[in-house]
C-alpha atoms as a PDB file:
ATOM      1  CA  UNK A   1      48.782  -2.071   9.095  1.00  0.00           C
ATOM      2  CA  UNK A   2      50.541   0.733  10.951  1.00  0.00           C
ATOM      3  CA  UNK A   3      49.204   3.379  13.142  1.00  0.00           C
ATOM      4  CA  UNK A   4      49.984   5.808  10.356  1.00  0.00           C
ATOM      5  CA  UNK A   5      48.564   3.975   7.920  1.00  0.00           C
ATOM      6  CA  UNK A   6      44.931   4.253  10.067  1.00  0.00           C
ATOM      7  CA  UNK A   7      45.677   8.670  10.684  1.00  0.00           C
ATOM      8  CA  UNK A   8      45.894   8.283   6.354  1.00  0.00           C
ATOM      9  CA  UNK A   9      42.952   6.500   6.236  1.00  0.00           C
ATOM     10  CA  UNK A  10      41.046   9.083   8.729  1.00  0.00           C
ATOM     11  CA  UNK A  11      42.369  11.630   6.650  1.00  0.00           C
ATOM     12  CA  UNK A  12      40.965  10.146   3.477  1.00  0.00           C
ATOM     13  CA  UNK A  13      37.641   9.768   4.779  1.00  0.00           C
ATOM     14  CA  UNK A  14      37.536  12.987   6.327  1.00  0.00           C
ATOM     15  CA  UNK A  15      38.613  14.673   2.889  1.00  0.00           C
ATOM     16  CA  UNK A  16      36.151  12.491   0.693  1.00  0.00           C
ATOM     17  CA  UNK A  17      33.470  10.101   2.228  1.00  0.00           C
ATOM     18  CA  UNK A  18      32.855  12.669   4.553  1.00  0.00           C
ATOM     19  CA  UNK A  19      32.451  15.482   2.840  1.00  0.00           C
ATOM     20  CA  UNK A  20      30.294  13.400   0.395  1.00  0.00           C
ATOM     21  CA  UNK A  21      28.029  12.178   3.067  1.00  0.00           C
ATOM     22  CA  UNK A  22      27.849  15.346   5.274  1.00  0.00           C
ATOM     23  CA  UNK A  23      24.117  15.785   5.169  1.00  0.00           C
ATOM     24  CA  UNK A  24      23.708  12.619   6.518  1.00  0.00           C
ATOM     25  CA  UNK A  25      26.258  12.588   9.664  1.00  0.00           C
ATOM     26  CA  UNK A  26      24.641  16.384  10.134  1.00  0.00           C
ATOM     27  CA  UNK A  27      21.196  14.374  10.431  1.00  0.00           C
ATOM     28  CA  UNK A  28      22.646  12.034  12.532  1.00  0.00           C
ATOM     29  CA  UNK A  29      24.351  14.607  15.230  1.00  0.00           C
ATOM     30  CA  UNK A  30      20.871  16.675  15.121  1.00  0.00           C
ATOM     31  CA  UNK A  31      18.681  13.831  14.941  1.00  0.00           C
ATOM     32  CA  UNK A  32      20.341  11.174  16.995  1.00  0.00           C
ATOM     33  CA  UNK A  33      20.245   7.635  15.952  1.00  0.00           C
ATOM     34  CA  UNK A  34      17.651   5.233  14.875  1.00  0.00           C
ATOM     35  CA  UNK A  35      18.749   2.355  13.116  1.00  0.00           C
ATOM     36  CA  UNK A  36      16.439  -1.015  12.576  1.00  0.00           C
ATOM     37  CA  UNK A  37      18.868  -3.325  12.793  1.00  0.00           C
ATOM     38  CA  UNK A  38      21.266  -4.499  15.262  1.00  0.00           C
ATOM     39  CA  UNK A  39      24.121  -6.802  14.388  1.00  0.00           C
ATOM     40  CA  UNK A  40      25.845  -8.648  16.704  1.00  0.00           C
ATOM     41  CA  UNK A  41      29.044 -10.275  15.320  1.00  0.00           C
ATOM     42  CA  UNK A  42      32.808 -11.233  16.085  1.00  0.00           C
ATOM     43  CA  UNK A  43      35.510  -9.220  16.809  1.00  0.00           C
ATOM     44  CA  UNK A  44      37.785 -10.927  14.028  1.00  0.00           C
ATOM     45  CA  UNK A  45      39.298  -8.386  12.293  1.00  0.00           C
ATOM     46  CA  UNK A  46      38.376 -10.075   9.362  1.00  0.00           C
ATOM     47  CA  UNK A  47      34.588  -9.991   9.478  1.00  0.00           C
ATOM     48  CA  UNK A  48      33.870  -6.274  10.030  1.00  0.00           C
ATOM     49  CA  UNK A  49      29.692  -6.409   8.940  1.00  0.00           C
ATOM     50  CA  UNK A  50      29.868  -2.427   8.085  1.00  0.00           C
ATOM     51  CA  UNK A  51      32.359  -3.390   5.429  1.00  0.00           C
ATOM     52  CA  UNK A  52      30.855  -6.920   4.685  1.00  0.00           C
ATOM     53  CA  UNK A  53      27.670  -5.407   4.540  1.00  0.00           C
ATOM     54  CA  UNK A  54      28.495  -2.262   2.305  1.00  0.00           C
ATOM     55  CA  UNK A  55      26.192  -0.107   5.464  1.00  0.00           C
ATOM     56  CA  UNK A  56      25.851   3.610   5.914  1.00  0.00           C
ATOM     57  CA  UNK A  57      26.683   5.287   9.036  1.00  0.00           C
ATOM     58  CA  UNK A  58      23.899   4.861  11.379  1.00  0.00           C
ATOM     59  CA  UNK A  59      22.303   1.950   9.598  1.00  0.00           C
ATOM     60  CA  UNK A  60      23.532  -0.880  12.146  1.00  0.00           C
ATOM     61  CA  UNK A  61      23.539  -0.901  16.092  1.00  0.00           C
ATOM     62  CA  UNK A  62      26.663  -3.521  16.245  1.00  0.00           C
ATOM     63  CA  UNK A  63      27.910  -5.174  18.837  1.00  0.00           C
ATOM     64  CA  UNK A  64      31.108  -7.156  18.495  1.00  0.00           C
ATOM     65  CA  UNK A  65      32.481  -9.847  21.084  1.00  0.00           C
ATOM     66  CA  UNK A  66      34.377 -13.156  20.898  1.00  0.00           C
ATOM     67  CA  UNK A  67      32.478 -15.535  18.441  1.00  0.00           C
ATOM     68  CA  UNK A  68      29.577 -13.235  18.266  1.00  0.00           C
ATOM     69  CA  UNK A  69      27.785 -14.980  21.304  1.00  0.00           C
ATOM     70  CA  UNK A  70      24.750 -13.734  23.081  1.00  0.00           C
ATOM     71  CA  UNK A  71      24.521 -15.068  26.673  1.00  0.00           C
ATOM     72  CA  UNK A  72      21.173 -15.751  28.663  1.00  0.00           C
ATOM     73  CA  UNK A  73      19.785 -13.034  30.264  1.00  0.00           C
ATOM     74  CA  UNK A  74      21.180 -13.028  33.733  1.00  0.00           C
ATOM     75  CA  UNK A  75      20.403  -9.764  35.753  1.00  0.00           C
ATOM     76  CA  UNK A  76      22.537 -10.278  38.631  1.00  0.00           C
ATOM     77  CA  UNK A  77      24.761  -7.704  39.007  1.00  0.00           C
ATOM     78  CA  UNK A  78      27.522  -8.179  37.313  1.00  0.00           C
ATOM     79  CA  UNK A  79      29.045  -6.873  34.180  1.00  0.00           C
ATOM     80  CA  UNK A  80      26.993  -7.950  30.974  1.00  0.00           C
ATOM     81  CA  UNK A  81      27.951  -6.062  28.022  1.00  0.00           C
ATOM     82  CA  UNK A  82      26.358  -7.282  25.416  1.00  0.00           C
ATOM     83  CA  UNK A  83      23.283  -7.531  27.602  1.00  0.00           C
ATOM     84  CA  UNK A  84      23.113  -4.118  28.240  1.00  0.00           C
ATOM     85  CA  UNK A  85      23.376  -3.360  24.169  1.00  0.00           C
ATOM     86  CA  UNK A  86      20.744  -6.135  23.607  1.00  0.00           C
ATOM     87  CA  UNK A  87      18.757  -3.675  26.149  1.00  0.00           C
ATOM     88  CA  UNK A  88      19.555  -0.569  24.721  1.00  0.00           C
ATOM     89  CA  UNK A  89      18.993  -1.670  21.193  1.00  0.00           C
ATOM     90  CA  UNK A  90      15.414  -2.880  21.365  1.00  0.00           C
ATOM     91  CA  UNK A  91      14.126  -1.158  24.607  1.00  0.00           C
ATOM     92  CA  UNK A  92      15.324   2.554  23.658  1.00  0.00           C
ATOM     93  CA  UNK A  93      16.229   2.440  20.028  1.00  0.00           C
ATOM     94  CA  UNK A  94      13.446   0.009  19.342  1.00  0.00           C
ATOM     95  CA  UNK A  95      15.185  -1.923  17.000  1.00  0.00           C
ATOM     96  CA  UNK A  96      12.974  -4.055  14.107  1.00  0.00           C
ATOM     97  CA  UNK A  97      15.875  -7.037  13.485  1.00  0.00           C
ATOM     98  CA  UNK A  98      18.476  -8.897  14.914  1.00  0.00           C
ATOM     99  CA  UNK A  99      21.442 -10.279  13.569  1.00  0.00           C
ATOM    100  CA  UNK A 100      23.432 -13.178  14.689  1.00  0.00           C
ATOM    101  CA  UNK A 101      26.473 -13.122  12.544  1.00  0.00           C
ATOM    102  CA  UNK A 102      28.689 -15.774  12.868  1.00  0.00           C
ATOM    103  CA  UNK A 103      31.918 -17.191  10.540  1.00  0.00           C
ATOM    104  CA  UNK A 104      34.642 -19.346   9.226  1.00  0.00           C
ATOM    105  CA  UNK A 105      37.481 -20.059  11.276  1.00  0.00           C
ATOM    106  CA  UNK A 106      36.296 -18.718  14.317  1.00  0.00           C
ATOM    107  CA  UNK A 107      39.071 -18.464  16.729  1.00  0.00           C
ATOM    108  CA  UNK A 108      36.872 -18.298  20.025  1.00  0.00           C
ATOM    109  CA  UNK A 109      35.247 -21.218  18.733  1.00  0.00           C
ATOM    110  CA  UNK A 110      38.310 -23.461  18.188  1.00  0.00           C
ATOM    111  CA  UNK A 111      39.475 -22.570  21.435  1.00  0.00           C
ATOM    112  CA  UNK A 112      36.466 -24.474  22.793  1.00  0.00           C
ATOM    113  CA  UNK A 113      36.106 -27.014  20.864  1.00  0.00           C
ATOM    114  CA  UNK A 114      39.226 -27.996  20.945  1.00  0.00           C
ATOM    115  CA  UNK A 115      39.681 -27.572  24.579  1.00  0.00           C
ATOM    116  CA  UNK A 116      42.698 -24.721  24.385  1.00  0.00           C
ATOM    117  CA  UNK A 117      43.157 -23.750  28.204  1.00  0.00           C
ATOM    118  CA  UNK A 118      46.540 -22.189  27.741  1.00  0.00           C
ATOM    119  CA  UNK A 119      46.862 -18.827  28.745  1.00  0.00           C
ATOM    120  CA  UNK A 120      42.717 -18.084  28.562  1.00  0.00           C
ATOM    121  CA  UNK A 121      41.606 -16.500  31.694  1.00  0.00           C
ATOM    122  CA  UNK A 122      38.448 -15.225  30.275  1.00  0.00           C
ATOM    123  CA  UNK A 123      37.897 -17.266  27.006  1.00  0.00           C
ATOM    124  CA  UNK A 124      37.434 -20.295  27.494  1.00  0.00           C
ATOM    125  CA  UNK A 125      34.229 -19.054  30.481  1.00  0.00           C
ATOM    126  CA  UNK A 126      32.839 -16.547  27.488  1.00  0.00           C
ATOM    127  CA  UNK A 127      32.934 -19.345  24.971  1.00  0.00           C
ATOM    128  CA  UNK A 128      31.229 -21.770  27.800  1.00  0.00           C
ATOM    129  CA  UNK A 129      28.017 -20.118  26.816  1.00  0.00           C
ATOM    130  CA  UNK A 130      27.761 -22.394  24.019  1.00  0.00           C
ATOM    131  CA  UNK A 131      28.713 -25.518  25.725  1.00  0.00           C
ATOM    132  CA  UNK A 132      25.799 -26.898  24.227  1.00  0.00           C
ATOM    133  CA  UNK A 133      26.574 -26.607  20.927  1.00  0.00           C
ATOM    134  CA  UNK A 134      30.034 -27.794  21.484  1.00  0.00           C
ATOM    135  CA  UNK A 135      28.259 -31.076  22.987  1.00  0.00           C
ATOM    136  CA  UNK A 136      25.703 -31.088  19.922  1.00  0.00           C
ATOM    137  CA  UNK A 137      28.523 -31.546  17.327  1.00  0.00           C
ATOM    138  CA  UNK A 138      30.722 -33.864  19.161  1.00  0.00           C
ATOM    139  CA  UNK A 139      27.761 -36.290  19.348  1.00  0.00           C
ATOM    140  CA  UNK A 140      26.459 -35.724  15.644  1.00  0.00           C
ATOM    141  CA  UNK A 141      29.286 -34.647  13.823  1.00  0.00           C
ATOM    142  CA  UNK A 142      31.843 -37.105  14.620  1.00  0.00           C
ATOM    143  CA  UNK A 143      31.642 -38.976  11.541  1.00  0.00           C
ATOM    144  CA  UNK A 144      32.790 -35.777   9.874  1.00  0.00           C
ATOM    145  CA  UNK A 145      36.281 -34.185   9.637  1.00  0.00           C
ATOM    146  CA  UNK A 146      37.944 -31.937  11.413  1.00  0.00           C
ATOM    147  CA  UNK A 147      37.000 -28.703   9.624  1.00  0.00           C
ATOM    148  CA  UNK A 148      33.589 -29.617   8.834  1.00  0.00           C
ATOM    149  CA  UNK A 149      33.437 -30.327  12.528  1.00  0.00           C
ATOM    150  CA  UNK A 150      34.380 -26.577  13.547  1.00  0.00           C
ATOM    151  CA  UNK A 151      32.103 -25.268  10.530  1.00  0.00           C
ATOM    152  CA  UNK A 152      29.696 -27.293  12.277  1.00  0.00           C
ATOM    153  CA  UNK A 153      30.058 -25.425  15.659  1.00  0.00           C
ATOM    154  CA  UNK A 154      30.581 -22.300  14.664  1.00  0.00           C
ATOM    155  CA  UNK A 155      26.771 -22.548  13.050  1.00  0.00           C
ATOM    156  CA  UNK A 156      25.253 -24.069  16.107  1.00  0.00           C
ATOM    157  CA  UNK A 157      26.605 -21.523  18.201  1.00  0.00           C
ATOM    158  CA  UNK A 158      24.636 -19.257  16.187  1.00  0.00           C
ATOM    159  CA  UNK A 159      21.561 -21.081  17.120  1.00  0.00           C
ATOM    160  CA  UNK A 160      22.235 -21.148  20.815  1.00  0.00           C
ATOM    161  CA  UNK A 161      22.777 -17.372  20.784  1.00  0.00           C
ATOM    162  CA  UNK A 162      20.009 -17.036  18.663  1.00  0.00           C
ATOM    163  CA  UNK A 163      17.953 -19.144  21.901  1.00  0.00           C
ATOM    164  CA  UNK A 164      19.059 -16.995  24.455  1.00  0.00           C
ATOM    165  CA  UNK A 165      17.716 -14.036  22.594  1.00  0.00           C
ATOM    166  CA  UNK A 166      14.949 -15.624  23.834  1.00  0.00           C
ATOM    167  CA  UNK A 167      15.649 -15.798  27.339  1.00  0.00           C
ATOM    168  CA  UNK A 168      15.429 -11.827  27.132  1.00  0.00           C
ATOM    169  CA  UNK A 169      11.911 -11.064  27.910  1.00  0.00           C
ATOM    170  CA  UNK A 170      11.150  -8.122  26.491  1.00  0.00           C
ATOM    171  CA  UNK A 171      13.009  -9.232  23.306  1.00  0.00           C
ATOM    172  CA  UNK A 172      10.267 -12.623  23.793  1.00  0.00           C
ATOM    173  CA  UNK A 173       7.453 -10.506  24.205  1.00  0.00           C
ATOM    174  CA  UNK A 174       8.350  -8.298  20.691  1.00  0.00           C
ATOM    175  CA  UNK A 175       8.880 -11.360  18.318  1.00  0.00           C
ATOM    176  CA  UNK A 176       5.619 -12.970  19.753  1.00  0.00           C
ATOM    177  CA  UNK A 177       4.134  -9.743  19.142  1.00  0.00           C
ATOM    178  CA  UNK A 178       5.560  -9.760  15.352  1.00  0.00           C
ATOM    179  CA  UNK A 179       7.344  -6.287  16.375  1.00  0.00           C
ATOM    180  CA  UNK A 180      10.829  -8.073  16.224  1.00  0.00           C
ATOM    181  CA  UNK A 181      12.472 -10.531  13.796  1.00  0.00           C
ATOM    182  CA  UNK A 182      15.684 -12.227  14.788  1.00  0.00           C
ATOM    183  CA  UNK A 183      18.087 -13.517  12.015  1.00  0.00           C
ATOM    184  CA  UNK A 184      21.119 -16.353  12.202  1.00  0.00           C
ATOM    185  CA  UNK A 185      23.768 -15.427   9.149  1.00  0.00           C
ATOM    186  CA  UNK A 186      26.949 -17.385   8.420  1.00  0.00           C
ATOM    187  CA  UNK A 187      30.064 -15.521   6.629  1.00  0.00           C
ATOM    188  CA  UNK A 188      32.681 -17.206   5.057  1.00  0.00           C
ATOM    189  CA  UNK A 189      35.054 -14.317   4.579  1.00  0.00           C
ATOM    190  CA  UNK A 190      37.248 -16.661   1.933  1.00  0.00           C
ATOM    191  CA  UNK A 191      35.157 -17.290  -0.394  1.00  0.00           C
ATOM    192  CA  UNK A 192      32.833 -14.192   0.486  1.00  0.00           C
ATOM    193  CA  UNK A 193      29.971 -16.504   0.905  1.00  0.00           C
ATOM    194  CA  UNK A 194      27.148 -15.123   3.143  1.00  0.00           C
ATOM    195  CA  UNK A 195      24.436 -18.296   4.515  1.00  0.00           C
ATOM    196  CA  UNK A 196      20.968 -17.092   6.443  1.00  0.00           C
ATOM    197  CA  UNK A 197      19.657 -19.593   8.819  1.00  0.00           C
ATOM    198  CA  UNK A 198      16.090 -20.847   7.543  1.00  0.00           C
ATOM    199  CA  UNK A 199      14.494 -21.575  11.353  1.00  0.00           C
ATOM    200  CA  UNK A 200      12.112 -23.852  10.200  1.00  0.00           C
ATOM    201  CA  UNK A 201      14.386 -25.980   8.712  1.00  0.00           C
ATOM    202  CA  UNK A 202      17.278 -25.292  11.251  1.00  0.00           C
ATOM    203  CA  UNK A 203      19.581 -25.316   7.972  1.00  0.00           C
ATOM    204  CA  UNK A 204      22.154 -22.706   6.960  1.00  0.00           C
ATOM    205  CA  UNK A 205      21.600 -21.720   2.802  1.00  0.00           C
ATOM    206  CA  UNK A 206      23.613 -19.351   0.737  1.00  0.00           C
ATOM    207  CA  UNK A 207      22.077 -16.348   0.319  1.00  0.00           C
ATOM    208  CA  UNK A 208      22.329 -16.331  -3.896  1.00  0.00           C
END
């Protein structure tokens, strides 16, 4: 992919999608935005939701980070990204769902798992929010191999993040309320497989 590739592909969508959809980014500039859900997912190039998800413009409040985590809420000062979109998403925009969106092969994941210091100034403490689940799957996965291991973590750190929602309390006080539903999905961009997290159950299933 080449810089000049992405100015062809802004000039395709400006000369078709666009013009197809006009009404609705015309809605969207007079209107603002209101979408109902809010995705939060990696930044893996390879797991884009809009794409994976087949979404209109102004359908999906996303937020992307490394591994798609969601720290605990921690107003002290400092700078909390995807806190602040978390905040903005349900408090202003009033959101109705949230999506944690893990997948396969999760670099950020493997980096923590497997312990790779080298070079990571700032991964290895993002990816320490889900020590946890790093510490879950060494102590009841290790009977399983190496990739099922990772698959294993990269699913449990989707139920961490999906605790720490928690932690928020006006995101508490909404799904207590019913006002709020909060969602743990699973992609496996090889085989285009797509698993929900069934909470009561604490299992991932395919979606079909």
């Amino acid at each position: 992919m080449t810089v000049k590739r992405l100015l062809d592909g802004y000039r395709q969508f400006r000369d078709n999608q666009f013009q197809k959809d006009k009404g609705l980014y015309q809605k969207l500039a007079s209107e603002g935005q209101s979408p109902a859900v809010m995705i939060i997912s990696c930044c893996d190039s390879r797991v884009d939701p809009a794409i994976v998800l087949n979404a209109d413009a102004g359908s999906i409040f996303a937020v992307r980070n490394v591994a798609n985590l969601v720290p605990p809420a921690r107003p002290d000062g400092d700078y909390h990204g995807t806190s602040a979109a978390l905040e903005f998403a349900v408090r202003h925009l009033e959101v109705e769902h949230i999506i944690v969106m893990g997948h396969a092969q999760c670099g950020g994941v493997k980096a923590l798992y497997e312990d790779l210091q080298t070079g990571a100034d700032f991964i290895i403490p993002w990816m320490n929010i889900v020590t946890e689940a790093c510490s879950h799957v060494r102590e009841h996965s290790a009977h399983k191999s190496h990739g099922e291991q990772l698959q294993d973590m990269e699913q449990e750190a989707i139920r961490v993040s999906l605790n720490n929602l928690l932690t928020f309390p006006w995101i508490r006080e909404r799904v207590e309320q019913d006002r709020l539903k909060l969602y743990g999905w699973y992609f496996d961009f090889e085989t285009c497989n797509l698993s929900t997290l069934d909470q009561t159950t604490g299992a991932f299933a395919p979606v079909d």
